[in-house]
Protein backbone atom coordinates (compact mmCIF):
# COMPACT_ATOMS: atom_id res chain seq x y z
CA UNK A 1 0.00 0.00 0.00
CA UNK A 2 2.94 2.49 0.65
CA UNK A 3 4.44 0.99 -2.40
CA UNK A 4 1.69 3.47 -4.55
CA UNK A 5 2.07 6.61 -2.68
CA UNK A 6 6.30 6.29 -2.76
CA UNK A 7 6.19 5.19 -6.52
CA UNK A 8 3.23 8.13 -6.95
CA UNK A 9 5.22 11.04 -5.01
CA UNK A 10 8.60 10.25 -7.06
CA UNK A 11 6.72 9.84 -10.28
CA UNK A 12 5.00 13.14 -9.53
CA UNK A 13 8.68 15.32 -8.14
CA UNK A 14 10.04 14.20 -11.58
CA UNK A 15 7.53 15.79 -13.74
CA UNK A 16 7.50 19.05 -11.16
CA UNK A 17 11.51 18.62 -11.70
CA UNK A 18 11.32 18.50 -15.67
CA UNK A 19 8.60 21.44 -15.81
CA UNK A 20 10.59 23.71 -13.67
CA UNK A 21 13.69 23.07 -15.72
CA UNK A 22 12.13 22.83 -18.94
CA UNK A 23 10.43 26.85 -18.29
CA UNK A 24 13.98 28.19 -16.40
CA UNK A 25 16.20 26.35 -19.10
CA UNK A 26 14.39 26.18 -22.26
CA UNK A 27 11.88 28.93 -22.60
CA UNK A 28 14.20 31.54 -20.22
CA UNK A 29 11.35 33.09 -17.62
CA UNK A 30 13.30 34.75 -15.90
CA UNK A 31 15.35 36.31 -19.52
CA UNK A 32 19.04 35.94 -20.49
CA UNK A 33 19.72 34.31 -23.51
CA UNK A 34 21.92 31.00 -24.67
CA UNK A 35 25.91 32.00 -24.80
CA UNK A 36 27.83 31.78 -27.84
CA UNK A 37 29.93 28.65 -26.60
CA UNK A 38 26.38 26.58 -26.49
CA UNK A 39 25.32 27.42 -29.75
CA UNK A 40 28.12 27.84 -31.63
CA UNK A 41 28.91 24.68 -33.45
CA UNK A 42 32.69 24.92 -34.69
CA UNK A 43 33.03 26.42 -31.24
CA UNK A 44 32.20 22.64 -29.85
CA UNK A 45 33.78 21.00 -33.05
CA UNK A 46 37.16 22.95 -31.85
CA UNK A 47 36.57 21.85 -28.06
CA UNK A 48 36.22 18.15 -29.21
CA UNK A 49 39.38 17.87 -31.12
CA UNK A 50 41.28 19.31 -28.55
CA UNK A 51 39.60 17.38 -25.90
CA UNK A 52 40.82 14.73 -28.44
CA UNK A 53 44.40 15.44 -28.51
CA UNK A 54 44.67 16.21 -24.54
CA UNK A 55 44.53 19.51 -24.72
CA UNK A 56 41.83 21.10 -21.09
CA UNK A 57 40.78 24.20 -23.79
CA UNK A 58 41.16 25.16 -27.19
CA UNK A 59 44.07 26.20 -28.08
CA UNK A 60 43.14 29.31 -28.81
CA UNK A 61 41.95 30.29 -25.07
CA UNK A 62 45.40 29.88 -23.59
């Protein structure tokens, strides 16, 4: 009987959990915008080969 309201009450803090980050994340409530390092694809093409050849940041950062 406890088995419902523990699988209910977990079921029900990770849809409160994806909502809340899915408005503050995704659809910005509270404003900002996404920085040029997340959306910038040869930005993470760049970070990848490095990370690649051993290197902690692009080469061009140090």
């Amino acid at each position: 009987m406890a088995a419902k309201y523990i699988i209910g009450s977990v079921a029900a803090s990770f849809a409160v959990a994806y909502v809340a980050d899915k408005l503050v994340a995704d659809e910005k409530i509270f404003g900002g915008t996404t920085p040029n390092t997340v959306s910038n694809k040869e930005w993470w093409e760049e970070l990848t080969r490095n990370f690649r050849h051993g290197h902690a940041l692009p080469v061009h950062l140090w």
